[in-house]
Protein backbone atom coordinates (compact mmCIF):
# COMPACT_ATOMS: atom_id res chain seq x y z
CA UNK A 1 110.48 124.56 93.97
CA UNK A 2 113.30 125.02 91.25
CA UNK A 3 113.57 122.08 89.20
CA UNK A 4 116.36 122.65 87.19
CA UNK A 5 118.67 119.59 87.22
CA UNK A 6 122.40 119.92 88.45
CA UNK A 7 124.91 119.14 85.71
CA UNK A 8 127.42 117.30 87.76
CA UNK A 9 125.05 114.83 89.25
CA UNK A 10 123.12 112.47 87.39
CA UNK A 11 119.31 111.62 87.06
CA UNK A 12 119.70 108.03 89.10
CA UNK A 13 121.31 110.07 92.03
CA UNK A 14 118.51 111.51 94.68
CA UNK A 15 118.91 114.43 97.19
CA UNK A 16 121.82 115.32 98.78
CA UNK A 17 122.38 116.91 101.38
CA UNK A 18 124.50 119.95 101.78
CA UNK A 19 128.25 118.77 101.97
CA UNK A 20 127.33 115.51 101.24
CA UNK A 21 127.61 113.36 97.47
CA UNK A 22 124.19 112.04 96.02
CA UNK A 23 122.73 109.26 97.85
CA UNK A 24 121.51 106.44 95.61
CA UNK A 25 118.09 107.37 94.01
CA UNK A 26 115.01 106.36 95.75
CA UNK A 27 113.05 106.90 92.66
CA UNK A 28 114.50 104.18 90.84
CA UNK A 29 112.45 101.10 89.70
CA UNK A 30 109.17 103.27 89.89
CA UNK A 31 106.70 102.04 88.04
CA UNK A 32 104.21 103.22 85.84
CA UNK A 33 100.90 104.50 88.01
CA UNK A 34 98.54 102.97 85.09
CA UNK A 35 96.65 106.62 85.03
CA UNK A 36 94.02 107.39 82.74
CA UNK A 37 94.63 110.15 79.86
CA UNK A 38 96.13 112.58 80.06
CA UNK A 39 98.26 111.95 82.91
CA UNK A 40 99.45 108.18 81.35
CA UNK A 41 101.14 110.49 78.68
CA UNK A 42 103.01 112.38 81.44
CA UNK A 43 103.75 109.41 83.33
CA UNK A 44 105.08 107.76 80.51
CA UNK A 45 107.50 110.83 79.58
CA UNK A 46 108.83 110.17 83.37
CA UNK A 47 109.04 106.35 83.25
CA UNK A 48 110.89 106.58 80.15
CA UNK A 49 113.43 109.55 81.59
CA UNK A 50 111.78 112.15 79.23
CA UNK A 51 112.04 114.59 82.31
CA UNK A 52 112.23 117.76 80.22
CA UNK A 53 109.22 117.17 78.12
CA UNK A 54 107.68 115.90 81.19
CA UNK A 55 108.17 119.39 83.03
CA UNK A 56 106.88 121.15 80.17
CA UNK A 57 103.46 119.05 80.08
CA UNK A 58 103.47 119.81 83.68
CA UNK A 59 103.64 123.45 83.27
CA UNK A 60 100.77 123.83 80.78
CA UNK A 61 99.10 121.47 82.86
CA UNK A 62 95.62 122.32 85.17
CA UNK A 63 95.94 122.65 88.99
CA UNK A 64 94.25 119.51 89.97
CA UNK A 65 95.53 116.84 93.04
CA UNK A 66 96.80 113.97 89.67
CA UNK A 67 99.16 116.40 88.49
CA UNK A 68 100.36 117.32 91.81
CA UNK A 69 101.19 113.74 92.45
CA UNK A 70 103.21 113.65 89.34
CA UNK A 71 104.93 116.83 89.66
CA UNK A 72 106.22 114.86 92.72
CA UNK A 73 106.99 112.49 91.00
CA UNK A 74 108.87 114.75 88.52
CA UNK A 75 110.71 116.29 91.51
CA UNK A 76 112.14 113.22 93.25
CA UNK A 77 113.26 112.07 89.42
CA UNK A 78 115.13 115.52 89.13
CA UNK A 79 116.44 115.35 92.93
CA UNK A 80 114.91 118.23 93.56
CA UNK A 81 113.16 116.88 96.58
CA UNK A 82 114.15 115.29 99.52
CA UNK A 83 112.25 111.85 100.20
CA UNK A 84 110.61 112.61 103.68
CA UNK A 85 109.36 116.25 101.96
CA UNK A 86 107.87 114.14 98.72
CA UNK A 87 106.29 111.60 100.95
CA UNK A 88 104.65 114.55 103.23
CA UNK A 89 103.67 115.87 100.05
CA UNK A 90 101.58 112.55 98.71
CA UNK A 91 100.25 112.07 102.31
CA UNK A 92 98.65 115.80 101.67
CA UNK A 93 97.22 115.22 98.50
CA UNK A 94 95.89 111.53 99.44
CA UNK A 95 93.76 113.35 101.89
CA UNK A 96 92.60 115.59 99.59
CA UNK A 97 91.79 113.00 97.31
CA UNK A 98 91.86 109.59 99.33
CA UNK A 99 90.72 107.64 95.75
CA UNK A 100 93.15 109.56 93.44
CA UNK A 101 94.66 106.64 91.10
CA UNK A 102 97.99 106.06 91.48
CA UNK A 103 98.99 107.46 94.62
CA UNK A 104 99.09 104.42 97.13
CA UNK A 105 101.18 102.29 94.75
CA UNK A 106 103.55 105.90 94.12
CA UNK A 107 103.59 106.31 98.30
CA UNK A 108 104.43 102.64 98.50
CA UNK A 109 107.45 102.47 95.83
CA UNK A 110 108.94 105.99 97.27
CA UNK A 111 108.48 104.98 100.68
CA UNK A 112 110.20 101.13 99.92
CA UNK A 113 112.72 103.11 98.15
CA UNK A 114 113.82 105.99 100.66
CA UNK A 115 113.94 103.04 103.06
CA UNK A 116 115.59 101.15 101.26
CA UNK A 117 118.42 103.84 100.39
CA UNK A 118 118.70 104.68 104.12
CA UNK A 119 116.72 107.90 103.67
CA UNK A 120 113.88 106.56 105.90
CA UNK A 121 113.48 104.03 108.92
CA UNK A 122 110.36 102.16 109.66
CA UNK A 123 110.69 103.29 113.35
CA UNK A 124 110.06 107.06 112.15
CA UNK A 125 107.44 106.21 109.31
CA UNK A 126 104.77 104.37 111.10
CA UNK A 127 103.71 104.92 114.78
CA UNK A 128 104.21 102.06 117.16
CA UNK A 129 101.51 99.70 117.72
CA UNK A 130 99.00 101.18 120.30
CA UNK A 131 99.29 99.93 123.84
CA UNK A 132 96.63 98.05 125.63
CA UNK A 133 96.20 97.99 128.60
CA UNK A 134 95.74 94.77 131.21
């Protein structure tokens, strides 16, 4: 995934689509995941917009499921990702890691946000209740 951020569109805008201008960022109001070291130090480069030094901490990073989920998080801050794609992505390595810190309350605030942009719908997120029968 290329990461390199588009000059005419700003950080707070999120993924557009291919004729179509920026929607309004899903990623904003994230919070900080309260990781342990050393991923609160990249975390903290993204919470504070730092996306640059964030992507190079990334890069000379190991391959482990933790900096996965914030090289997601890195992604969706540059608008290199689309929201249902970064979701996906989290649901993946949740079930790698089901107790990896940080990655419900990250699912939770991406998934409030795309649906709260109108990049997701609660009808497509969540299957209907299951049927019983009488």
């Amino acid at each position: 995934m290329s990461l390199a951020r588009a000059q005419d569109r700003p950080i707070d805008r999120c993924w557009p689509g291919a004729d179509e201008p920026p929607d309004p960022c899903y990623s904003v109001g994230m919070s900080s995941l309260g990781l342990p070291e050393p991923y609160a130090a990249i975390d903290s480069q993204l919470d504070a917009g730092d996306l640059d030094a964030a992507k190079a901490a990334l890069s000379a990073a190991d391959d482990d499921e933790i900096y996965a989920m914030l090289q997601v998080k890195l992604a969706v801050l540059y608008g290199a990702m689309p929201p249902a794609q970064a979701l996906q992505r989290l649901v993946e390595l949740m079930r790698k890691r089901p107790d990896m810190p940080g990655a419900n309350q990250l699912y939770k605030e991406m998934s409030a946000n795309a649906y709260n942009g109108g990049s997701s719908s609660l009808s497509h997120s969540h299957p209907p209740p299951s049927v019983k029968e009488r």
